[in-house]
PDB file of N, CA and C in Angstrom:
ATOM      1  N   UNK A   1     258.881  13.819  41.524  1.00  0.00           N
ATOM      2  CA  UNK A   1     257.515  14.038  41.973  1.00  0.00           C
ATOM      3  C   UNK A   1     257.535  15.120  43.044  1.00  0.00           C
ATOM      4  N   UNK A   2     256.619  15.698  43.177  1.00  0.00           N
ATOM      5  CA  UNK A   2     256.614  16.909  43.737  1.00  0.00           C
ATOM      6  C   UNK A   2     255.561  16.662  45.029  1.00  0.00           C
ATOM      7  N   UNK A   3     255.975  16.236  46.252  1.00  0.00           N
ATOM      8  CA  UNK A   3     255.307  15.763  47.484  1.00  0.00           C
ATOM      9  C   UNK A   3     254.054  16.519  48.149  1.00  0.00           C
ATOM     10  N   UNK A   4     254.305  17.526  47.921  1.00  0.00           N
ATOM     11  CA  UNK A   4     253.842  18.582  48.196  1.00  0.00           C
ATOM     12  C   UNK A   4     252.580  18.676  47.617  1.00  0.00           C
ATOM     13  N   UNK A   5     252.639  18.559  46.183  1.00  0.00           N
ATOM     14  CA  UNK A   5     251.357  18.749  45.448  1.00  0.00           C
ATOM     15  C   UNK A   5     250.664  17.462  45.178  1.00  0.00           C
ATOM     16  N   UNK A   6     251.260  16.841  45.140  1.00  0.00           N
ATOM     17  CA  UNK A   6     250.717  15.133  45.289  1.00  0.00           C
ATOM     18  C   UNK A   6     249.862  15.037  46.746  1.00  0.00           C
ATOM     19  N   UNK A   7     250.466  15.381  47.681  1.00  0.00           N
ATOM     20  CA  UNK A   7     249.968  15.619  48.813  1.00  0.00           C
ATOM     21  C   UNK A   7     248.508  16.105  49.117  1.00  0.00           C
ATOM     22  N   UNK A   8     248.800  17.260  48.118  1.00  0.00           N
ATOM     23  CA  UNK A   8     247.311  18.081  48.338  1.00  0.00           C
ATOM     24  C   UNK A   8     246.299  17.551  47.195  1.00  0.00           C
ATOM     25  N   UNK A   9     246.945  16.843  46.337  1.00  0.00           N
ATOM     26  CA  UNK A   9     246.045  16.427  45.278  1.00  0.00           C
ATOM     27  C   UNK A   9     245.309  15.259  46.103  1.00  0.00           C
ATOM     28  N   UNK A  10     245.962  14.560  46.917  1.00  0.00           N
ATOM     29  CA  UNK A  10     245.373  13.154  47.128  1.00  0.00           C
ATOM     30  C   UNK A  10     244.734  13.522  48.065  1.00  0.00           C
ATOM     31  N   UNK A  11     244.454  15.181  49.296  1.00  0.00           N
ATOM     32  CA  UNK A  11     243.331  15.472  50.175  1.00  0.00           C
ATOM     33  C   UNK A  11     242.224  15.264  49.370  1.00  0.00           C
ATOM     34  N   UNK A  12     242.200  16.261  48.146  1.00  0.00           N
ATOM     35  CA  UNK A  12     241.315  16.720  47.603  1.00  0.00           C
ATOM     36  C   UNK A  12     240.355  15.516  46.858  1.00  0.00           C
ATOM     37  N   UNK A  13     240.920  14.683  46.511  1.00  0.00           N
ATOM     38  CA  UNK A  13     240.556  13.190  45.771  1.00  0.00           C
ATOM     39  C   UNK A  13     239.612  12.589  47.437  1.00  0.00           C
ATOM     40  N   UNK A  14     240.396  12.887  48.187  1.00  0.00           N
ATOM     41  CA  UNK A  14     239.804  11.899  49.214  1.00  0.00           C
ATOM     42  C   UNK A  14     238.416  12.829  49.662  1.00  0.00           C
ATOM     43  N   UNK A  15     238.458  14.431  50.001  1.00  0.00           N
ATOM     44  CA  UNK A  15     237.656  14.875  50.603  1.00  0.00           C
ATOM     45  C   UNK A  15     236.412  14.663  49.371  1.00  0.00           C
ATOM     46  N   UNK A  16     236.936  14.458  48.248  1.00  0.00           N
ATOM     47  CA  UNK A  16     235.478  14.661  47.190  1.00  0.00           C
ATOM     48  C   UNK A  16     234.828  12.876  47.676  1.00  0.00           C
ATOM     49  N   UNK A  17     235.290  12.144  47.745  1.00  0.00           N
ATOM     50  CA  UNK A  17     235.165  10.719  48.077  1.00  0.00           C
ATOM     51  C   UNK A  17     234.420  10.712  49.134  1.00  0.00           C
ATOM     52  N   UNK A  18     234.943  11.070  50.333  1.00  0.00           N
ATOM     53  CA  UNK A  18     233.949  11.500  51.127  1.00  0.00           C
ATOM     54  C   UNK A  18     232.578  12.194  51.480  1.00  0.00           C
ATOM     55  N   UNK A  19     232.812  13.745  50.143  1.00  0.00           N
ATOM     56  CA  UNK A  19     231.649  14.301  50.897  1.00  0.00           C
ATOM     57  C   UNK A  19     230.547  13.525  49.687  1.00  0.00           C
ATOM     58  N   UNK A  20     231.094  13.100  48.588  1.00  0.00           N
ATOM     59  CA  UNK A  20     230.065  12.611  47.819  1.00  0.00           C
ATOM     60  C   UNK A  20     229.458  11.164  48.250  1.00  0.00           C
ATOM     61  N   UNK A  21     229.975  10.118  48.968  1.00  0.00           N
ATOM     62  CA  UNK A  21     229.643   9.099  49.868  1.00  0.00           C
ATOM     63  C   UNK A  21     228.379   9.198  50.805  1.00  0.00           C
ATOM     64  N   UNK A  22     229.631  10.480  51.659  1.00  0.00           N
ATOM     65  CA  UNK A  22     227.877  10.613  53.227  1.00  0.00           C
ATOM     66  C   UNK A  22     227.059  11.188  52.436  1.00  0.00           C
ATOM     67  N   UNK A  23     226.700  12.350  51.168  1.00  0.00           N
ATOM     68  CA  UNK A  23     225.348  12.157  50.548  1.00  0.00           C
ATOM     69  C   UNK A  23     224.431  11.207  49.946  1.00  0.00           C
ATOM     70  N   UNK A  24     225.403  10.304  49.388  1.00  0.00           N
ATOM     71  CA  UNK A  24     224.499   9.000  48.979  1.00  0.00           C
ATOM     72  C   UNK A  24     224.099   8.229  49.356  1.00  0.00           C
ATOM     73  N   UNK A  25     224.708   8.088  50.660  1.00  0.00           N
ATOM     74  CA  UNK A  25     223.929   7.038  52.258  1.00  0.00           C
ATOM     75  C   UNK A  25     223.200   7.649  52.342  1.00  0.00           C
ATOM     76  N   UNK A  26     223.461   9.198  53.361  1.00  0.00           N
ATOM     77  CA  UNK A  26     222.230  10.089  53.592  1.00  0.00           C
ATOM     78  C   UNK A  26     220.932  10.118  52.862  1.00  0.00           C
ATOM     79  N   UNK A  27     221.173  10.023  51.637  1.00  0.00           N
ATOM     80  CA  UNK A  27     219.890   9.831  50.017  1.00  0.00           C
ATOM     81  C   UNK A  27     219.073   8.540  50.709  1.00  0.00           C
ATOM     82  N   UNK A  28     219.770   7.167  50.178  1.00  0.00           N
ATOM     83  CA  UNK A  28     219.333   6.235  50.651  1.00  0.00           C
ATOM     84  C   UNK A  28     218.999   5.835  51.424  1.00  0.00           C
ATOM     85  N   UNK A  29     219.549   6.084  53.064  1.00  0.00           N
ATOM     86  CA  UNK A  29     218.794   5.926  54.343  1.00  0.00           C
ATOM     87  C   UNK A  29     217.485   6.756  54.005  1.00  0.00           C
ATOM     88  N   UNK A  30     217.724   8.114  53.861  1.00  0.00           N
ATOM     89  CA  UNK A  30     216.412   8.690  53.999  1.00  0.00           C
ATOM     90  C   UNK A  30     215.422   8.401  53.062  1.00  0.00           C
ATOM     91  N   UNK A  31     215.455   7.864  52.033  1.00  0.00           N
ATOM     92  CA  UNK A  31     214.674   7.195  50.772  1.00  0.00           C
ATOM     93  C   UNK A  31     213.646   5.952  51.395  1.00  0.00           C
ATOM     94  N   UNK A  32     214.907   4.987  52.225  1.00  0.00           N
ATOM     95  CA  UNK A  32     214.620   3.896  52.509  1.00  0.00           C
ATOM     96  C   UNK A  32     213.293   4.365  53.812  1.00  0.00           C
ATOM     97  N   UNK A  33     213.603   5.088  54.831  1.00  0.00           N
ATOM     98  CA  UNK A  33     213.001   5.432  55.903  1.00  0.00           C
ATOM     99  C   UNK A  33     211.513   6.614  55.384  1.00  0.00           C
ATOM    100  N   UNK A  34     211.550   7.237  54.263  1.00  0.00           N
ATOM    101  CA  UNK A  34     210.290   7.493  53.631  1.00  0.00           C
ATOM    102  C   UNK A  34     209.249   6.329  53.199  1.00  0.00           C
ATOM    103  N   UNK A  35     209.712   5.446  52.814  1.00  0.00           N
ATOM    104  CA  UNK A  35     209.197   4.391  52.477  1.00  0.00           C
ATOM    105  C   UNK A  35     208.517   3.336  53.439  1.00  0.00           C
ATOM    106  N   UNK A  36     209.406   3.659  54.692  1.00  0.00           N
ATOM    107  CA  UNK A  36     208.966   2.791  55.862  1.00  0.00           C
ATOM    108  C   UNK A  36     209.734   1.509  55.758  1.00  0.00           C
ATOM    109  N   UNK A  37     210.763   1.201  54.394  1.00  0.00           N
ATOM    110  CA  UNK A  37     211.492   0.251  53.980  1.00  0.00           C
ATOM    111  C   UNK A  37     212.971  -0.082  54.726  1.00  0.00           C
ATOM    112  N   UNK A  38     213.015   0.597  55.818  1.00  0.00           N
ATOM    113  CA  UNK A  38     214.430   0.798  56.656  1.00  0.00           C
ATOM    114  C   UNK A  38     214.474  -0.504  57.251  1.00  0.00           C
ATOM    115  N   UNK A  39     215.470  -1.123  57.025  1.00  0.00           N
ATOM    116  CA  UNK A  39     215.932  -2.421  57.791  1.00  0.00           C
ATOM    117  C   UNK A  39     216.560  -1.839  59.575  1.00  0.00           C
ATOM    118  N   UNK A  40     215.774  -2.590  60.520  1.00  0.00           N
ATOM    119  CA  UNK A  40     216.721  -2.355  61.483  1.00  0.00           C
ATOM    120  C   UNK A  40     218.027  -3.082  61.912  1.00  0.00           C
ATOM    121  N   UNK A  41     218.691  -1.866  62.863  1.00  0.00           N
ATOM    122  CA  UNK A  41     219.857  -2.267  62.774  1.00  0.00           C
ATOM    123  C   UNK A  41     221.007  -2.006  62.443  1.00  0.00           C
ATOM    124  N   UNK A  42     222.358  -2.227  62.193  1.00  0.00           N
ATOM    125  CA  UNK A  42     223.542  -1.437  62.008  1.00  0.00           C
ATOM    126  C   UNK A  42     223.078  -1.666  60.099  1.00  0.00           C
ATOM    127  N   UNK A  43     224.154  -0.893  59.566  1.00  0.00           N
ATOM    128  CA  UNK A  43     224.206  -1.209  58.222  1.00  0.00           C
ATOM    129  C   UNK A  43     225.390  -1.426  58.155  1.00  0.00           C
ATOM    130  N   UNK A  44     225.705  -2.653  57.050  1.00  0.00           N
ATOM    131  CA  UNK A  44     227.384  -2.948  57.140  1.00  0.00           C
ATOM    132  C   UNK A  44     227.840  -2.463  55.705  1.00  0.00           C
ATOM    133  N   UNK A  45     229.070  -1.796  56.158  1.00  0.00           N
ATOM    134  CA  UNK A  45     229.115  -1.229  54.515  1.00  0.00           C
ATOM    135  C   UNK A  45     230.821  -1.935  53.987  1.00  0.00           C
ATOM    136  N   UNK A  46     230.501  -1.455  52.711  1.00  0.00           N
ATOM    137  CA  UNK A  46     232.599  -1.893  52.037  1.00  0.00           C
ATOM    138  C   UNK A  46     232.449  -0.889  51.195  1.00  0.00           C
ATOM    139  N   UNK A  47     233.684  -0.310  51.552  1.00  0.00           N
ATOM    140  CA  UNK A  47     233.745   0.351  50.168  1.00  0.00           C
ATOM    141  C   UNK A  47     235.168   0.166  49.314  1.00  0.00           C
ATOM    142  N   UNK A  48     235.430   0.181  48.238  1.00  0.00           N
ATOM    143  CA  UNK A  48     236.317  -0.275  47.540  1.00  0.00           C
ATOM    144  C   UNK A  48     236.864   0.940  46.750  1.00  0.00           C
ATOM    145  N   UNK A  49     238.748   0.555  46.817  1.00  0.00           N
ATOM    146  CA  UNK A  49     238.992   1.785  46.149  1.00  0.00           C
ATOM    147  C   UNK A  49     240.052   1.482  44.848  1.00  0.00           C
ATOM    148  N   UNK A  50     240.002   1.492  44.114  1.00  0.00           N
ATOM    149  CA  UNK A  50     240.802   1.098  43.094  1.00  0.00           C
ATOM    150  C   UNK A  50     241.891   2.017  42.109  1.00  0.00           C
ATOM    151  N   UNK A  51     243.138   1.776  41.982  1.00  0.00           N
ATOM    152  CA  UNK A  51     243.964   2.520  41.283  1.00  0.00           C
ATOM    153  C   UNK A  51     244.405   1.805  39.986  1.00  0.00           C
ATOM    154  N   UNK A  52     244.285   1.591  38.767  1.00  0.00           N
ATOM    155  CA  UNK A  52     244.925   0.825  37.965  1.00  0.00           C
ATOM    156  C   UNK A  52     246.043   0.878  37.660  1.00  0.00           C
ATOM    157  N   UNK A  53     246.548   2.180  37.466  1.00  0.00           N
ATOM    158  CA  UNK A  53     247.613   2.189  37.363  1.00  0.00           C
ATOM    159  C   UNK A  53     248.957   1.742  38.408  1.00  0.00           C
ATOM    160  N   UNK A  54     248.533   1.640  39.643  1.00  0.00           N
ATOM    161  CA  UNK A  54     249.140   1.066  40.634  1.00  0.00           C
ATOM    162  C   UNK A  54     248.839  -0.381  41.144  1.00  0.00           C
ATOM    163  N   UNK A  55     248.172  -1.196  40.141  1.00  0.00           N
ATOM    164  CA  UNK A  55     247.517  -2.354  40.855  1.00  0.00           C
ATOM    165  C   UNK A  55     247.125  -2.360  42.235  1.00  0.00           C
ATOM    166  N   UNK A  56     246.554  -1.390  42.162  1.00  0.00           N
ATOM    167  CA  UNK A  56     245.928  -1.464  43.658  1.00  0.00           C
ATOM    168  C   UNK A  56     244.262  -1.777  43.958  1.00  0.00           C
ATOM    169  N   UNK A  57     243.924  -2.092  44.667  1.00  0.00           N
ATOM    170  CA  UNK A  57     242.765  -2.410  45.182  1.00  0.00           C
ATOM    171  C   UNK A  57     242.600  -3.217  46.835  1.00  0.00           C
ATOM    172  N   UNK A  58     241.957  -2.102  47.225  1.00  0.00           N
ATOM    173  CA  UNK A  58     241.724  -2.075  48.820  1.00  0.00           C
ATOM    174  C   UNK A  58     240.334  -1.793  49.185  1.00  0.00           C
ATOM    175  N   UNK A  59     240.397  -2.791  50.192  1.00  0.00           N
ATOM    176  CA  UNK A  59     238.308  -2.601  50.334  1.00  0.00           C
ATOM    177  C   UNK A  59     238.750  -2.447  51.781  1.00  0.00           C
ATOM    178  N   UNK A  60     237.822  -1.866  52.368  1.00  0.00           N
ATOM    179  CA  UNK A  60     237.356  -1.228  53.748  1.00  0.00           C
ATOM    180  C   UNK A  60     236.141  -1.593  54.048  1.00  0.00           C
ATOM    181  N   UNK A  61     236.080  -2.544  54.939  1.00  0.00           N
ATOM    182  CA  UNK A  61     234.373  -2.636  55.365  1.00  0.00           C
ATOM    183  C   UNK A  61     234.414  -2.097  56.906  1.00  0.00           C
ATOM    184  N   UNK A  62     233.198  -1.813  56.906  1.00  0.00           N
ATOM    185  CA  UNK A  62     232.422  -0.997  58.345  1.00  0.00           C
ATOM    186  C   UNK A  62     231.418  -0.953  58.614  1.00  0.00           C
ATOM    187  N   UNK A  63     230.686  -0.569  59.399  1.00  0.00           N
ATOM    188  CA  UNK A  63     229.526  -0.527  60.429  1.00  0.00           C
ATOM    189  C   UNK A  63     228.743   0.758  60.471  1.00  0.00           C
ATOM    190  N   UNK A  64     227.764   1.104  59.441  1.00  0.00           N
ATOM    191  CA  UNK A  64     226.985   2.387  59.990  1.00  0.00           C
ATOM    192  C   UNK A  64     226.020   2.075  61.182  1.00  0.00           C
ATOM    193  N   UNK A  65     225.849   2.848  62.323  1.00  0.00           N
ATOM    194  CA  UNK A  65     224.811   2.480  63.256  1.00  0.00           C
ATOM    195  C   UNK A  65     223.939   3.585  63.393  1.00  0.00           C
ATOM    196  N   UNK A  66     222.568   3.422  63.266  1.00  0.00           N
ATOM    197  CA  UNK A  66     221.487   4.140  62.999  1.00  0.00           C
ATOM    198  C   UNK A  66     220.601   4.425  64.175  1.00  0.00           C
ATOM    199  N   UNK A  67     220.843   4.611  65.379  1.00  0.00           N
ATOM    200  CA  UNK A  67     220.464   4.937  66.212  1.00  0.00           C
ATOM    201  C   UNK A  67     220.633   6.212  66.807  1.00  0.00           C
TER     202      UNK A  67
END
């Protein structure tokens, strides 16, 4: 295996994960707050990441705060 490129493959996996994420909160908060439908308060989030081929599965939960 070649570390190097594995390396940069798994930025690139992560940065798309990311920037496609904070747009779809961003969507939804602002959807929700057009609506006047905004819950106050933190938002608690999980997000889950799954590999099959590695039996993997790892969830991450957290705290958006909207203030």
């Amino acid at each position: 295996m070649n570390e190097e490129h594995f390396n940069k493959e798994l930025r690139a996996f992560l940065k798309k994960v990311g920037i496609t994420s904070q747009r779809e909160i961003e969507k939804a908060v602002w959807a929700r707050l057009d609506s006047g439908d905004l819950p106050s308060g933190p938002l608690n989030a999980r997000m889950t990441l799954q590999i099959d081929k590695l039996n993997l599965e790892l969830v991450v939960d957290g705290t958006i705060g909207l203030e």
